[in-house]
Protein backbone atom coordinates (compact mmCIF):
# COMPACT_ATOMS: atom_id res chain seq x y z
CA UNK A 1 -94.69 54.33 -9.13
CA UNK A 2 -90.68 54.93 -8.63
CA UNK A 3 -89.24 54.92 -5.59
CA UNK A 4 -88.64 58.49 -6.12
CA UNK A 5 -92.23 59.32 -6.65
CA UNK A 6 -93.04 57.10 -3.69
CA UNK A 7 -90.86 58.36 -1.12
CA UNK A 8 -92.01 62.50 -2.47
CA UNK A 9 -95.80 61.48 -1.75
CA UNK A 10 -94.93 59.46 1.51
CA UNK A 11 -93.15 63.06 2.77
CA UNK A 12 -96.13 65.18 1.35
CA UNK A 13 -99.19 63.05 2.69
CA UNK A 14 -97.35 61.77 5.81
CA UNK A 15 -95.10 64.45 6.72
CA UNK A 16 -92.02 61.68 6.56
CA UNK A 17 -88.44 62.85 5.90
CA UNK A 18 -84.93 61.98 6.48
CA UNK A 19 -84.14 64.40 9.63
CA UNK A 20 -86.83 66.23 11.74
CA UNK A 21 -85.20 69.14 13.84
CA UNK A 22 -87.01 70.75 16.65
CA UNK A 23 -86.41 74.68 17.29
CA UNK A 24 -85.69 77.10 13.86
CA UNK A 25 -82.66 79.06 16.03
CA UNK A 26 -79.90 79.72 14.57
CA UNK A 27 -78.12 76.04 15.10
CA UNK A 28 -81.53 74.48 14.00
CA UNK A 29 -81.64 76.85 10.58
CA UNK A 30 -77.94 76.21 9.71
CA UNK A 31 -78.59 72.58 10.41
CA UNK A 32 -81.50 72.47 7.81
CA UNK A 33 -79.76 74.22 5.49
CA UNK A 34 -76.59 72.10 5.33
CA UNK A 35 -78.66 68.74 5.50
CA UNK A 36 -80.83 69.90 2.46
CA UNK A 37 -77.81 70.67 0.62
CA UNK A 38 -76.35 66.93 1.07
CA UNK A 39 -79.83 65.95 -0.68
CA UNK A 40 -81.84 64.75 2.75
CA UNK A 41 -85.64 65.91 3.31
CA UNK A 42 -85.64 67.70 6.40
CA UNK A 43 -88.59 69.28 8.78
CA UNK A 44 -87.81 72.12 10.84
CA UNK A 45 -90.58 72.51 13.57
CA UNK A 46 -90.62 75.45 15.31
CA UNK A 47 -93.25 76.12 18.11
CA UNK A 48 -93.97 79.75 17.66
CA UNK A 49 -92.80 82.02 15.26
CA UNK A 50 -94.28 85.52 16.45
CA UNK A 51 -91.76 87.98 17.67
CA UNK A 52 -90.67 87.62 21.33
CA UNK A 53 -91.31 90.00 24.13
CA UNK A 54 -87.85 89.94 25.04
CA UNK A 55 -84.18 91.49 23.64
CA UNK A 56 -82.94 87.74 22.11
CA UNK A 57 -80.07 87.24 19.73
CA UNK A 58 -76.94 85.62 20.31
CA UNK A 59 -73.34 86.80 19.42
CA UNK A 60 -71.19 84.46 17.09
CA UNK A 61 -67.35 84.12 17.51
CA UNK A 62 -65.52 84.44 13.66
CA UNK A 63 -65.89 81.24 13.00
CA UNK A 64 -69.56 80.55 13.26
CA UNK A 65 -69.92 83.72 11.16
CA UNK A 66 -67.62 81.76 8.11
CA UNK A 67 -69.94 78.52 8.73
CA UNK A 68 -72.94 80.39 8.47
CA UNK A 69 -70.87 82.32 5.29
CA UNK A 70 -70.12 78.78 3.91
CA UNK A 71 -74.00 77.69 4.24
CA UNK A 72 -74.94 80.90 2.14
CA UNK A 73 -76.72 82.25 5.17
CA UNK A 74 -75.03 85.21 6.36
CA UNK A 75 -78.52 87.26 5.44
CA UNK A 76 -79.52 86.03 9.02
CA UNK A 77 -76.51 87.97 11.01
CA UNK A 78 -76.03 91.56 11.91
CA UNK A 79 -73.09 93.58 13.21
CA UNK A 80 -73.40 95.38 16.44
CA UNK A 81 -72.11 99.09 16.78
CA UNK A 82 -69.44 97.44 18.65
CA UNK A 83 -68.32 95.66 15.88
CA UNK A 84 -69.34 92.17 16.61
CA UNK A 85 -71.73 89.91 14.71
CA UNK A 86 -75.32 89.08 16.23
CA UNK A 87 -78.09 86.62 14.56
CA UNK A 88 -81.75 87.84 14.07
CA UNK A 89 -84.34 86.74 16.82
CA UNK A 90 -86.27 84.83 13.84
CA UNK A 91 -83.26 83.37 12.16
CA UNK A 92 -85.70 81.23 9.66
């Protein structure tokens, strides 16, 4: 068996990878995202992923709209009628 092969069952069976991230908000997507594009294995563990009783979202200055731009995941913002960007209460 090649290391390859070995290291794909060890993350299947064992649930083993190169970065495990705790909470799927918007920092913990974009994270995931940008660590599976540099070829890691990453987990993203989220504790619940049923919609929250609550108005949540959180507003972005330019910039972390370009990152999330740059990470191909601008599907996960909206724009306000005031013109400024917001991110999705389930972001993943």
């Amino acid at each position: 068996m090649g290391t390859t092969d070995y290291s794909e069952m060890r993350r299947r069976e064992f649930h083993e990878a190169d970065i495990v991230i705790v909470g799927a908000g918007i920092f913990g997507c974009a994270a995931a995202v940008a660590f599976g594009k540099q070829g890691r294995s990453v987990i993203l563990l989220e504790k619940s992923l049923k919609e929250p009783d609550r108005i949540v979202g959180e507003l972005l200055q330019p910039g972390g709209v370009q990152a999330l731009e740059e990470l191909g995941l601008r599907g996960m913002t909206y724009r306000t009628p005031l013109g400024e960007y917001g991110v999705a209460s389930n972001v993943c």
